[in-house]
PDB file of N, CA and C in Angstrom:
ATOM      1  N   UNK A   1       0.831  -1.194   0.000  1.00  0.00           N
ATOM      2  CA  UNK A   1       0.000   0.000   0.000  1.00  0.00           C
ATOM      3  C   UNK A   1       0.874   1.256   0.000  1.00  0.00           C
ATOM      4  N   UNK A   2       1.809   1.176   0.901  1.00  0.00           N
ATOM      5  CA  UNK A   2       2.858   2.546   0.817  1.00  0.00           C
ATOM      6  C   UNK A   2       3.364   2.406  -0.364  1.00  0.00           C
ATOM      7  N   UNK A   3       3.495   1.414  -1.414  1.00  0.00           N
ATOM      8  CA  UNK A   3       4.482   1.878  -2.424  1.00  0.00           C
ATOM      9  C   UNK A   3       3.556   2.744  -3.386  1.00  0.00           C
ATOM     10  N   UNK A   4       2.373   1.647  -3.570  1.00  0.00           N
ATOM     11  CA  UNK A   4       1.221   2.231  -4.514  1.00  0.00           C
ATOM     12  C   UNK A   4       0.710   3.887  -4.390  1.00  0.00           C
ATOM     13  N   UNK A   5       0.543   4.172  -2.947  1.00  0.00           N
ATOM     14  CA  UNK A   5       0.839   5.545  -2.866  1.00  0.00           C
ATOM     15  C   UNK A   5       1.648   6.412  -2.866  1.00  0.00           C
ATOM     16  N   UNK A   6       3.108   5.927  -2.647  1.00  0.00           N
ATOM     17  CA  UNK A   6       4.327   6.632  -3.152  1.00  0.00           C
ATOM     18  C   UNK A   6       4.610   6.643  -4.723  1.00  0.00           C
ATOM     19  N   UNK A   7       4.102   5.509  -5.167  1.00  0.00           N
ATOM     20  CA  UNK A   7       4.359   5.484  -6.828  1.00  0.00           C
ATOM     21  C   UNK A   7       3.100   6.798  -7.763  1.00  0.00           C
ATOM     22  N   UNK A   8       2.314   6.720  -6.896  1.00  0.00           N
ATOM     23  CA  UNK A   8       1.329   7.914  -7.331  1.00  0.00           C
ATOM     24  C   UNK A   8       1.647   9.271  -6.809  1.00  0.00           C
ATOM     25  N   UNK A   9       2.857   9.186  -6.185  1.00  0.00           N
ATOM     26  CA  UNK A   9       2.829  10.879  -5.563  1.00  0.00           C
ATOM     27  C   UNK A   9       1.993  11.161  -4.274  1.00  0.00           C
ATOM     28  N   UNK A  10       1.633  10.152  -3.738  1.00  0.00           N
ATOM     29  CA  UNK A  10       0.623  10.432  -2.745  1.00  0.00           C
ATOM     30  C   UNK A  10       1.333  10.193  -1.280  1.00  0.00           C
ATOM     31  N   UNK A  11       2.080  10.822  -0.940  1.00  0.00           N
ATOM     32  CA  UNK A  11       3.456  11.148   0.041  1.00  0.00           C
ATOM     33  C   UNK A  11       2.731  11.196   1.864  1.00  0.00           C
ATOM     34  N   UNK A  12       1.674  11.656   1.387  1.00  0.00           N
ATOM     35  CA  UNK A  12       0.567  11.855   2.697  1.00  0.00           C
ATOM     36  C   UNK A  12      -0.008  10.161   3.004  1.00  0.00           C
ATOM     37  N   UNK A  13      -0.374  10.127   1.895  1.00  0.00           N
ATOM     38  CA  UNK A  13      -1.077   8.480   1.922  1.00  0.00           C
ATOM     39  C   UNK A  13      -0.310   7.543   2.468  1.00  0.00           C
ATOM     40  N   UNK A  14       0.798   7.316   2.053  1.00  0.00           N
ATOM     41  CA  UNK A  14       2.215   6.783   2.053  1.00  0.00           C
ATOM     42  C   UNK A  14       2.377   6.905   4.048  1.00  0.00           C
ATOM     43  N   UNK A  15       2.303   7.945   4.200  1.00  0.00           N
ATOM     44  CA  UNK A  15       3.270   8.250   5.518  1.00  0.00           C
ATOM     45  C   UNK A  15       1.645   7.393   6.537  1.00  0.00           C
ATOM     46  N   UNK A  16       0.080   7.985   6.216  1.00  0.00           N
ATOM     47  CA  UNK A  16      -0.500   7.429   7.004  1.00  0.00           C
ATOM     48  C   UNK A  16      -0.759   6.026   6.872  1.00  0.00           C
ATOM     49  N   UNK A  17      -0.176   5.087   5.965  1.00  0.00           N
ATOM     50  CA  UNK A  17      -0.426   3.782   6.097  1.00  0.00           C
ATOM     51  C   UNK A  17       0.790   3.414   6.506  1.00  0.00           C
ATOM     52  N   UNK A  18       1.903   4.074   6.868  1.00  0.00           N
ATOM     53  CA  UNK A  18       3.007   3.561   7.678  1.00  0.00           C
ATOM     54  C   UNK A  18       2.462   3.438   9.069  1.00  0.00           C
ATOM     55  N   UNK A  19       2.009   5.062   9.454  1.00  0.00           N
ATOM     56  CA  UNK A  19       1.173   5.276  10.980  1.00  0.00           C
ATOM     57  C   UNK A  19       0.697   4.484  11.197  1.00  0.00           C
ATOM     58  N   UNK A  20      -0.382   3.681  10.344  1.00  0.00           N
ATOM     59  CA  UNK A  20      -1.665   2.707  10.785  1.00  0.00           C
ATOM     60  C   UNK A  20      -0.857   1.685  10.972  1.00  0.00           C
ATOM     61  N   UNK A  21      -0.093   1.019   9.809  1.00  0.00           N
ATOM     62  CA  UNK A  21       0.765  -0.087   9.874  1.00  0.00           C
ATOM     63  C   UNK A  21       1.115  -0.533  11.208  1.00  0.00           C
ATOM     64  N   UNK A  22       2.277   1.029  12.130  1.00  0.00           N
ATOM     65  CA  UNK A  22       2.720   0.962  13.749  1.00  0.00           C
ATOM     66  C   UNK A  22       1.874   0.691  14.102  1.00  0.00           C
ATOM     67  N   UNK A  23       1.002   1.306  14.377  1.00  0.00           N
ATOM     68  CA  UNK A  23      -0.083   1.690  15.181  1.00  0.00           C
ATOM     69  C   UNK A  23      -1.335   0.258  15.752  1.00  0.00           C
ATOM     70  N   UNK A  24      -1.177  -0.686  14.559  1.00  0.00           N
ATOM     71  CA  UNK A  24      -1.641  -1.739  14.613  1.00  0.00           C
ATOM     72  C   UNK A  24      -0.678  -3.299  14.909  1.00  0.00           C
ATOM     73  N   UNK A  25       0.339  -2.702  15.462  1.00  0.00           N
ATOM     74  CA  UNK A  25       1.441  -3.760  15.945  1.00  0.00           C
ATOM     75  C   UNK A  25       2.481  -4.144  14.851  1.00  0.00           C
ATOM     76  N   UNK A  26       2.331  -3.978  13.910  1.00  0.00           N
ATOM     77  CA  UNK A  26       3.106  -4.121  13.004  1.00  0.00           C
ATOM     78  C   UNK A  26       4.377  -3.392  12.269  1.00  0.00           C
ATOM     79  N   UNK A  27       5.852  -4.156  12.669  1.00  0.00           N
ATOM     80  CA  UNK A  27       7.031  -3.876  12.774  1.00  0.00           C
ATOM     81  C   UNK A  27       7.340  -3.688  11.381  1.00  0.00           C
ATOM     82  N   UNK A  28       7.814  -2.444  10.844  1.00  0.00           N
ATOM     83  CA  UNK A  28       8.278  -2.373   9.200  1.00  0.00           C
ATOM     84  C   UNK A  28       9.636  -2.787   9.096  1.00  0.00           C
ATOM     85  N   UNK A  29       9.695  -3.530   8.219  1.00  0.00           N
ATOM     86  CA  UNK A  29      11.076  -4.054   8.035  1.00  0.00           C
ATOM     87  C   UNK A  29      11.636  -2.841   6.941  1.00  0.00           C
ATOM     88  N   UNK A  30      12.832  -3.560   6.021  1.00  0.00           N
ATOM     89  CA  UNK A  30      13.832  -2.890   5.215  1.00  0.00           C
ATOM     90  C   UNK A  30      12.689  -2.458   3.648  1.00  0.00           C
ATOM     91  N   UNK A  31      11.882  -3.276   3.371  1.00  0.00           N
ATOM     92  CA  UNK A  31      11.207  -2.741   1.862  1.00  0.00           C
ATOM     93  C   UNK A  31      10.005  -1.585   2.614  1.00  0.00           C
ATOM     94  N   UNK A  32       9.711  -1.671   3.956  1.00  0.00           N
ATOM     95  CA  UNK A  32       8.769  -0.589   4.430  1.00  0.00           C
ATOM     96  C   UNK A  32       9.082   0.569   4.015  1.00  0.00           C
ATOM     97  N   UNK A  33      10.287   0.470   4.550  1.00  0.00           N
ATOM     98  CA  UNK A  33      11.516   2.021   4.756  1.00  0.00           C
ATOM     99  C   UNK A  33      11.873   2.703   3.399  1.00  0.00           C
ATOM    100  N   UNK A  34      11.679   1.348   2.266  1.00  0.00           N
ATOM    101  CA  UNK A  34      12.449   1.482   1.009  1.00  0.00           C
ATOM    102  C   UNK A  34      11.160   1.808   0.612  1.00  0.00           C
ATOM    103  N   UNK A  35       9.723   1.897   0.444  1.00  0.00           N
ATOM    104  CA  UNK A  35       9.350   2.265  -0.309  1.00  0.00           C
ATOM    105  C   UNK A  35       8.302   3.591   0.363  1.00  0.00           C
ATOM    106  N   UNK A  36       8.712   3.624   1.316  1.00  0.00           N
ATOM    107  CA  UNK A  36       8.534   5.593   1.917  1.00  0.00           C
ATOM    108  C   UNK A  36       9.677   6.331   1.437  1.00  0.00           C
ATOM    109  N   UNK A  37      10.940   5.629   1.366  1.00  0.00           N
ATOM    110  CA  UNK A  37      11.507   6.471   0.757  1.00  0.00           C
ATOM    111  C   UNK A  37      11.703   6.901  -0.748  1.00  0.00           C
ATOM    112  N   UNK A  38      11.032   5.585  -1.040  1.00  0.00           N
ATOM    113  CA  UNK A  38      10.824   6.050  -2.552  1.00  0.00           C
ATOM    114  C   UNK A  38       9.591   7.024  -2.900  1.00  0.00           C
ATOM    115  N   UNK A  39       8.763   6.994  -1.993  1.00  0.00           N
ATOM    116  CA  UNK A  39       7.643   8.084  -2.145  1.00  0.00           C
ATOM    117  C   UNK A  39       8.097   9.567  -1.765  1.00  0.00           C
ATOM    118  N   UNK A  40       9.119   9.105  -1.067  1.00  0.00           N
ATOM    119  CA  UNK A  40       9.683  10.744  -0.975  1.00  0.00           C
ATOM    120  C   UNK A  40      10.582  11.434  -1.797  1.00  0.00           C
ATOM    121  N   UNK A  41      10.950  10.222  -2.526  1.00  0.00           N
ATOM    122  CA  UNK A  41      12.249  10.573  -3.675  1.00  0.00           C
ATOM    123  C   UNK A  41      11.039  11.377  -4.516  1.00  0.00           C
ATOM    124  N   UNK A  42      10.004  10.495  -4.937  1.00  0.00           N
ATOM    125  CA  UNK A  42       8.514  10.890  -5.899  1.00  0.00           C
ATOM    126  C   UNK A  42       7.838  12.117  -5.608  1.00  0.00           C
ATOM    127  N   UNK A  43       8.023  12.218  -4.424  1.00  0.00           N
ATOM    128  CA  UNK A  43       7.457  13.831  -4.277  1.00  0.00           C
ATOM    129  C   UNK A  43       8.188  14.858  -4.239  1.00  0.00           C
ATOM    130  N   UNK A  44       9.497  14.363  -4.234  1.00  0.00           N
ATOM    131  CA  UNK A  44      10.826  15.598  -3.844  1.00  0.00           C
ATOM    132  C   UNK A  44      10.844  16.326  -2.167  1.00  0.00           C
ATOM    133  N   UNK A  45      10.515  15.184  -1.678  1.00  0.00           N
ATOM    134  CA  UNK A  45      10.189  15.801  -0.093  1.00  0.00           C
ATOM    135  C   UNK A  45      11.031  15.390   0.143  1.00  0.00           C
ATOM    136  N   UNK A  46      12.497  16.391   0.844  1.00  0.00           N
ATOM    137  CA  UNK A  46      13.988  15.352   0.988  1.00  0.00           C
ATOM    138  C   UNK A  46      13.959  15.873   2.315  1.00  0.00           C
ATOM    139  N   UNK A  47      13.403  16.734   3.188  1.00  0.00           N
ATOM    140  CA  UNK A  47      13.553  16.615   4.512  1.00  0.00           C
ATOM    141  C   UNK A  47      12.376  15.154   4.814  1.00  0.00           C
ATOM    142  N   UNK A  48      11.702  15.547   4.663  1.00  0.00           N
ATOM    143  CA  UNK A  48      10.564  13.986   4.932  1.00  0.00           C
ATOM    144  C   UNK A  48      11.414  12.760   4.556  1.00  0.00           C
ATOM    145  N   UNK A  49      12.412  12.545   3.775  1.00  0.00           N
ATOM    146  CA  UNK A  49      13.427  11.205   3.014  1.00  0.00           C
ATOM    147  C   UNK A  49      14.958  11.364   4.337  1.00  0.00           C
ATOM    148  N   UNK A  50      14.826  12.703   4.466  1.00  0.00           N
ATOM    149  CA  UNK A  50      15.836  12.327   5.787  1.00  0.00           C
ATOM    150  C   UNK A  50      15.432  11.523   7.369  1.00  0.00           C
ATOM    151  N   UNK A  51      14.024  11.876   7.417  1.00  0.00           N
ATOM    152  CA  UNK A  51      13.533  12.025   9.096  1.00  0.00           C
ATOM    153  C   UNK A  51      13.534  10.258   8.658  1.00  0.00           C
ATOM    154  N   UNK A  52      13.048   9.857   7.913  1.00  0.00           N
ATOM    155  CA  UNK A  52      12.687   8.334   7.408  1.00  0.00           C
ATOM    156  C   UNK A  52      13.962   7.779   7.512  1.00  0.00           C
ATOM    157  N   UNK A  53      15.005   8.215   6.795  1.00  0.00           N
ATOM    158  CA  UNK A  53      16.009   7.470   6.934  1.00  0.00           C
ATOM    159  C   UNK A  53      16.741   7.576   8.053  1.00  0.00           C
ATOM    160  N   UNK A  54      16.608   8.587   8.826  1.00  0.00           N
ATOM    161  CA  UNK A  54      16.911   8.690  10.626  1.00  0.00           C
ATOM    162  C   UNK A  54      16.142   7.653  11.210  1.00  0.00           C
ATOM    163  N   UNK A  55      15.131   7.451  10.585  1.00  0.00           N
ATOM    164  CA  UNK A  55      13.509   6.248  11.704  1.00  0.00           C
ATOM    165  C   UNK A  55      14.316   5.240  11.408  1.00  0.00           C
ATOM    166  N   UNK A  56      14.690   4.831   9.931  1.00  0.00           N
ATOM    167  CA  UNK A  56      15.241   3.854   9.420  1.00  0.00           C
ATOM    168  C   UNK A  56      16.390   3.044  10.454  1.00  0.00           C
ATOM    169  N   UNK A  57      17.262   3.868  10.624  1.00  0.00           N
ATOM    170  CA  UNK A  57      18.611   3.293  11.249  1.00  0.00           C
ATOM    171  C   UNK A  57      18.024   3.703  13.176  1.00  0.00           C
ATOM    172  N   UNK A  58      17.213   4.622  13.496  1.00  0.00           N
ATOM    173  CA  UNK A  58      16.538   4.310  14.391  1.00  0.00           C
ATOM    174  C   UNK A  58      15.819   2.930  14.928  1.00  0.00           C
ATOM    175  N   UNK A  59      15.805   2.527  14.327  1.00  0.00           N
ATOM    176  CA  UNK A  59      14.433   1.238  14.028  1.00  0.00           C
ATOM    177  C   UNK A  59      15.933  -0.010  13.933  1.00  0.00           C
ATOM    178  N   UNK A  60      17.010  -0.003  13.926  1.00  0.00           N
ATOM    179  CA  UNK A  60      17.893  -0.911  13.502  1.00  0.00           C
ATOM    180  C   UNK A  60      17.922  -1.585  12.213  1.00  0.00           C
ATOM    181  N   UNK A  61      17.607  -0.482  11.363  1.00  0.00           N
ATOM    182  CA  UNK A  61      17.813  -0.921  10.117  1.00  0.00           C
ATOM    183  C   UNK A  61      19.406  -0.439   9.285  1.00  0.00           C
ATOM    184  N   UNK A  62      19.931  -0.935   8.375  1.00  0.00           N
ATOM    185  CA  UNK A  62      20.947  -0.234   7.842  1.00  0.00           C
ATOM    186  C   UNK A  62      20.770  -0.351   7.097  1.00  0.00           C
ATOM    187  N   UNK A  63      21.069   1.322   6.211  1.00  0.00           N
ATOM    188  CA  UNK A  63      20.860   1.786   5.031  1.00  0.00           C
ATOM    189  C   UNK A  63      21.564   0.747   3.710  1.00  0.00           C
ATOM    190  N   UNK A  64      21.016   0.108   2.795  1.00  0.00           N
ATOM    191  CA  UNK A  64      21.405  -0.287   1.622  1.00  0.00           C
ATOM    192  C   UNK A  64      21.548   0.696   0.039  1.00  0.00           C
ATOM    193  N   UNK A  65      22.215   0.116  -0.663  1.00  0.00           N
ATOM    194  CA  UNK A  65      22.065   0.965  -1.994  1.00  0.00           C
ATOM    195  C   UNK A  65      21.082   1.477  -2.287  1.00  0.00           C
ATOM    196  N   UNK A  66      20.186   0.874  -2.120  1.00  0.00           N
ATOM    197  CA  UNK A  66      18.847   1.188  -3.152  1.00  0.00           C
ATOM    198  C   UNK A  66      18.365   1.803  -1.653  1.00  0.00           C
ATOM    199  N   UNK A  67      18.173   2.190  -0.370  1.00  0.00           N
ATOM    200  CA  UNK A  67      17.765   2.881   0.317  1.00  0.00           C
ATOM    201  C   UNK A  67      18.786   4.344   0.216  1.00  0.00           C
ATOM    202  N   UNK A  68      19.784   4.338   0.178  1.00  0.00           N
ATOM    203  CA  UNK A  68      20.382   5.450   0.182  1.00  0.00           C
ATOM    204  C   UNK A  68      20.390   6.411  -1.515  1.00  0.00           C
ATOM    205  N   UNK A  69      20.229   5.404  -2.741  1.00  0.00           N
ATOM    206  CA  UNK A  69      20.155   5.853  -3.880  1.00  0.00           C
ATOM    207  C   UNK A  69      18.582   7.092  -3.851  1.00  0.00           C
ATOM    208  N   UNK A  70      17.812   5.908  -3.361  1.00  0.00           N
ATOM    209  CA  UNK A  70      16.442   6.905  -2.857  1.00  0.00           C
ATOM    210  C   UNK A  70      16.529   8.129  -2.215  1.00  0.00           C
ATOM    211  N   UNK A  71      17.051   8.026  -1.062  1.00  0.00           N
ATOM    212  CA  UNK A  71      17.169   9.108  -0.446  1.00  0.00           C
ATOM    213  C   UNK A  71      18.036   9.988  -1.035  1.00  0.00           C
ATOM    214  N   UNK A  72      19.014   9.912  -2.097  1.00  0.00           N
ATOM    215  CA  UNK A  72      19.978  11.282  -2.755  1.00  0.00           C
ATOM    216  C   UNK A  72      19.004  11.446  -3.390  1.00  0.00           C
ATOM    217  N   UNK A  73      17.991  10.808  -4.470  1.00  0.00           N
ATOM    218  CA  UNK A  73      17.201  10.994  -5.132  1.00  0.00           C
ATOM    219  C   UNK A  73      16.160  12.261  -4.821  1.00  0.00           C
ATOM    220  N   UNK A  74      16.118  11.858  -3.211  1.00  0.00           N
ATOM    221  CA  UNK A  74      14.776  13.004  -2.915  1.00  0.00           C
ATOM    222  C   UNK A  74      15.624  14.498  -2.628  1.00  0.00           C
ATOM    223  N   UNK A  75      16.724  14.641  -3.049  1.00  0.00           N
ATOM    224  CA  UNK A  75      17.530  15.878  -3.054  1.00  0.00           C
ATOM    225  C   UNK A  75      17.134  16.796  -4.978  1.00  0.00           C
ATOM    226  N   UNK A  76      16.899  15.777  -5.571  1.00  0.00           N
ATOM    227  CA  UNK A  76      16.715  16.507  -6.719  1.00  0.00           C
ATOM    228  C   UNK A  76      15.965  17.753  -7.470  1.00  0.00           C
ATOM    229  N   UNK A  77      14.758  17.410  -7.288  1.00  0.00           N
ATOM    230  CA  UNK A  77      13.419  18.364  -7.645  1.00  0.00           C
ATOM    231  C   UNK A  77      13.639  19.860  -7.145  1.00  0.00           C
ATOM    232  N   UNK A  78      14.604  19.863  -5.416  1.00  0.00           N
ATOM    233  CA  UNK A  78      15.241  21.244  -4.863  1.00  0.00           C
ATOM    234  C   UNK A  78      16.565  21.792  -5.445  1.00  0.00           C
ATOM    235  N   UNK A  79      17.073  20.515  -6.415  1.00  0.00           N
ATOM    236  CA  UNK A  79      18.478  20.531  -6.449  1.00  0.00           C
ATOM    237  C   UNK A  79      19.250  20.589  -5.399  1.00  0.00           C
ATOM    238  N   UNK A  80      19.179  20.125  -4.713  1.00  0.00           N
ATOM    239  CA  UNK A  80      19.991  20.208  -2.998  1.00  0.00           C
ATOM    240  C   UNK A  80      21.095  19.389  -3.278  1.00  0.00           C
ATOM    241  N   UNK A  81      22.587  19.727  -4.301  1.00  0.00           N
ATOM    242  CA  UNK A  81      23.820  18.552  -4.508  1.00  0.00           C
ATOM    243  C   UNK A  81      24.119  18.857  -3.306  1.00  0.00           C
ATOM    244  N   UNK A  82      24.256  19.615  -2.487  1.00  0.00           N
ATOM    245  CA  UNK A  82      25.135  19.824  -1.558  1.00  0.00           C
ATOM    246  C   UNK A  82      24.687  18.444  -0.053  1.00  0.00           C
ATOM    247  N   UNK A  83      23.533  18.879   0.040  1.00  0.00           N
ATOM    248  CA  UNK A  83      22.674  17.533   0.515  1.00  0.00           C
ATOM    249  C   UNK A  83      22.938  16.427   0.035  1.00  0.00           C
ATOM    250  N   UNK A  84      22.505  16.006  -1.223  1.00  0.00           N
ATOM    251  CA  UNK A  84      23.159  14.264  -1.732  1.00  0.00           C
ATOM    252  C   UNK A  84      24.698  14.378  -1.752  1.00  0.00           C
ATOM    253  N   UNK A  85      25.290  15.222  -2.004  1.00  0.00           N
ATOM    254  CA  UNK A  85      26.695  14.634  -1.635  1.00  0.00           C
ATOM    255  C   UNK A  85      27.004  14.405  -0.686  1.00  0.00           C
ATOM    256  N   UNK A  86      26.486  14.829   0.583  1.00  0.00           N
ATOM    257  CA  UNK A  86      27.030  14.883   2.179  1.00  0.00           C
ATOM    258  C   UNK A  86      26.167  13.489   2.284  1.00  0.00           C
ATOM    259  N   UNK A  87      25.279  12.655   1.661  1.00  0.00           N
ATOM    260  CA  UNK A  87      25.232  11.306   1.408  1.00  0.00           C
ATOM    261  C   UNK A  87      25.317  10.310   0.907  1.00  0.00           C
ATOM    262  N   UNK A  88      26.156  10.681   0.357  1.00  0.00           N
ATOM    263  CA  UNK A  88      26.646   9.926  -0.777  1.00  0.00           C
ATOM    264  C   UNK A  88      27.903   9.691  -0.196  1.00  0.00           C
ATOM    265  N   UNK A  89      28.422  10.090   0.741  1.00  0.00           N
ATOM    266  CA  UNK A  89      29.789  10.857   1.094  1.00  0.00           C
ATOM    267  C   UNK A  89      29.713   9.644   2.165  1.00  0.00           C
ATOM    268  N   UNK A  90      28.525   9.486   3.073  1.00  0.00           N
ATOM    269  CA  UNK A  90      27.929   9.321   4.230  1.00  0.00           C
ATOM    270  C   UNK A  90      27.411   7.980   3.723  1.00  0.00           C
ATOM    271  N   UNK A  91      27.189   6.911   2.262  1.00  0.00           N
ATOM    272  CA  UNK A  91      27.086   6.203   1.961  1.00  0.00           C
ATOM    273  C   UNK A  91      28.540   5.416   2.083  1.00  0.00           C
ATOM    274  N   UNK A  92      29.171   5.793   1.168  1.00  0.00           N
ATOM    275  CA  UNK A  92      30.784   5.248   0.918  1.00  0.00           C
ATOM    276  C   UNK A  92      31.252   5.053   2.574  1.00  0.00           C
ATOM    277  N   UNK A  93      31.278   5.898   3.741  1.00  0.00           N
ATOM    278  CA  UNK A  93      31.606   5.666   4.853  1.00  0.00           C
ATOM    279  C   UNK A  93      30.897   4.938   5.539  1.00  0.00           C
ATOM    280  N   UNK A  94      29.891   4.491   5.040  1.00  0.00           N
ATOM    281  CA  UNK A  94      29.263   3.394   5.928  1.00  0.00           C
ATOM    282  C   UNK A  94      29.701   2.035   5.437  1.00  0.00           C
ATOM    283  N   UNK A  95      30.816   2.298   3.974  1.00  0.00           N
ATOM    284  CA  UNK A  95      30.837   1.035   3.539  1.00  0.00           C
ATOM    285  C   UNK A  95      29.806   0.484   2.597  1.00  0.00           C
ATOM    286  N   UNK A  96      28.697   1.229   2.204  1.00  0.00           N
ATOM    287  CA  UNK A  96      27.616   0.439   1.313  1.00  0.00           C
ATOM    288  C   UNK A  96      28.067   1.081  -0.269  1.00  0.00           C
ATOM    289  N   UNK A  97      28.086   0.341  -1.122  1.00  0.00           N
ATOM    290  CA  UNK A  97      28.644   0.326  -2.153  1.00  0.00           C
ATOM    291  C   UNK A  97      27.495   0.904  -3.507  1.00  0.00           C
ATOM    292  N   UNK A  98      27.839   1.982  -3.897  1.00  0.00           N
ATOM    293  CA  UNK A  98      26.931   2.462  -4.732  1.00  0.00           C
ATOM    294  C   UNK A  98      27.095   1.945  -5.944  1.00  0.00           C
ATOM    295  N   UNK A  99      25.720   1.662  -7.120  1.00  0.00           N
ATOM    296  CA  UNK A  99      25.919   1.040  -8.551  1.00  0.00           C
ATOM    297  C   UNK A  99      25.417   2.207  -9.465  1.00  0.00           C
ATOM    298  N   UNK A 100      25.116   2.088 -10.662  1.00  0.00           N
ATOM    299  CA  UNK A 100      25.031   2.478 -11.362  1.00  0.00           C
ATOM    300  C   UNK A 100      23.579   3.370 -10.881  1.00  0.00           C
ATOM    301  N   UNK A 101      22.738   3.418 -10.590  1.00  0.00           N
ATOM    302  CA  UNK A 101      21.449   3.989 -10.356  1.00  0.00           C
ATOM    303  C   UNK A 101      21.648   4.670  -9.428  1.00  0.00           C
ATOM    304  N   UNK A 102      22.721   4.670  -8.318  1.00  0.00           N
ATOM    305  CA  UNK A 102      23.096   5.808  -7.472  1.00  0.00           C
ATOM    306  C   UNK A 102      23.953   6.784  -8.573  1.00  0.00           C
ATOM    307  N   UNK A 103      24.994   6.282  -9.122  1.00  0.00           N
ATOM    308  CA  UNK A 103      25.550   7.616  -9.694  1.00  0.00           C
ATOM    309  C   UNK A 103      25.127   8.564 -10.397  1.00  0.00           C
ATOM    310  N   UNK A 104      24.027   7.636 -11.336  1.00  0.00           N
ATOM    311  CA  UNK A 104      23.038   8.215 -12.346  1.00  0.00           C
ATOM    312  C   UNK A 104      22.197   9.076 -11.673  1.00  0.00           C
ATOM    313  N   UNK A 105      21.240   8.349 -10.375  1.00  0.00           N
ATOM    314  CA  UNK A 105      20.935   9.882  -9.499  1.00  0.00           C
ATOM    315  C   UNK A 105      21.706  10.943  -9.226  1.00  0.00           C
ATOM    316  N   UNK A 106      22.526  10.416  -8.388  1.00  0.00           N
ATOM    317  CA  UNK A 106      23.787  11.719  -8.323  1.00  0.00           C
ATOM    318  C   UNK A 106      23.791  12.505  -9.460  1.00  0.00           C
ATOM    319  N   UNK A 107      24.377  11.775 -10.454  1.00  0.00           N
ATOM    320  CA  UNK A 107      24.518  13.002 -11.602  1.00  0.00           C
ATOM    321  C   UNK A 107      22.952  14.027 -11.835  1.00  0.00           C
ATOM    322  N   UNK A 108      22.222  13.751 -11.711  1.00  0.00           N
ATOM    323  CA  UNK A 108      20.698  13.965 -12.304  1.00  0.00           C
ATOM    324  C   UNK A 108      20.408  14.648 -10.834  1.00  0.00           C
ATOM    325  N   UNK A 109      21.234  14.808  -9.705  1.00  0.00           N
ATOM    326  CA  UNK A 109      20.683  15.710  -8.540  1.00  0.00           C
ATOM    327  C   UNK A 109      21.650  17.253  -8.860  1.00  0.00           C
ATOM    328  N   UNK A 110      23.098  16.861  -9.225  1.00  0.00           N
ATOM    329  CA  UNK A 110      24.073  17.672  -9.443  1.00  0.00           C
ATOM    330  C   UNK A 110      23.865  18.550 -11.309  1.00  0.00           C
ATOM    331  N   UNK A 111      23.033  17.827 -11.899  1.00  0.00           N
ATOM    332  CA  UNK A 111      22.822  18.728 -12.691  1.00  0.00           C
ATOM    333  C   UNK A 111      21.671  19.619 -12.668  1.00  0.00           C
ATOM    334  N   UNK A 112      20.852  19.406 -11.552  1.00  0.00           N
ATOM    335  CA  UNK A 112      19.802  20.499 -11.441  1.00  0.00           C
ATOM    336  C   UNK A 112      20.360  21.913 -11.371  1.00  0.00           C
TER     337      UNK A 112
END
């Protein structure tokens, strides 16, 4: 349900079926996280893609490629390079190894 509303732009929808999700005992694992943050990459909400990825590693999760590719992602629409690089930066030091769809974001945040 969170992706379907993140894949539509629906960033609100997204965040209250996470709420309900908690709220009803139910622990979000790593694709929870991954696809709020892809709704935030979709809306360009990159403070909302940070607080998530703070819940994220809050929650004992650790950030993967495709969670951190997301989150530079939601730097774009503001052009915020200065933001995805300080995670991208903050990727490589955690050790998680970026592929081709992170750089390609990167580039596509840094050419805004």
């Amino acid at each position: 349900l969170i992706h379907v509303c993140g894949r539509s732009g629906n960033l609100g929808a997204a965040n209250r079926a996470f709420i309900q999700m908690r709220d009803e005992g139910l622990v979000p694992d790593g694709r929870t996280f991954s696809a709020l943050l892809s709704a935030c990459q979709t809306a360009g909400k990159w403070q909302e893609a940070v607080r998530v990825h703070q819940l994220m590693m809050d929650s004992g999760f650790e950030p993967n490629t495709v969670t951190y590719s997301e989150l530079i992602g939601s730097f774009e629409l503001d052009g915020k390079w200065h933001e995805a690089m300080h995670f991208f930066r903050m990727m490589q030091k955690d050790g998680v190894k970026p592929n081709t769809i992170t750089f390609n974001t990167l580039i596509s945040v840094c050419g805004k």
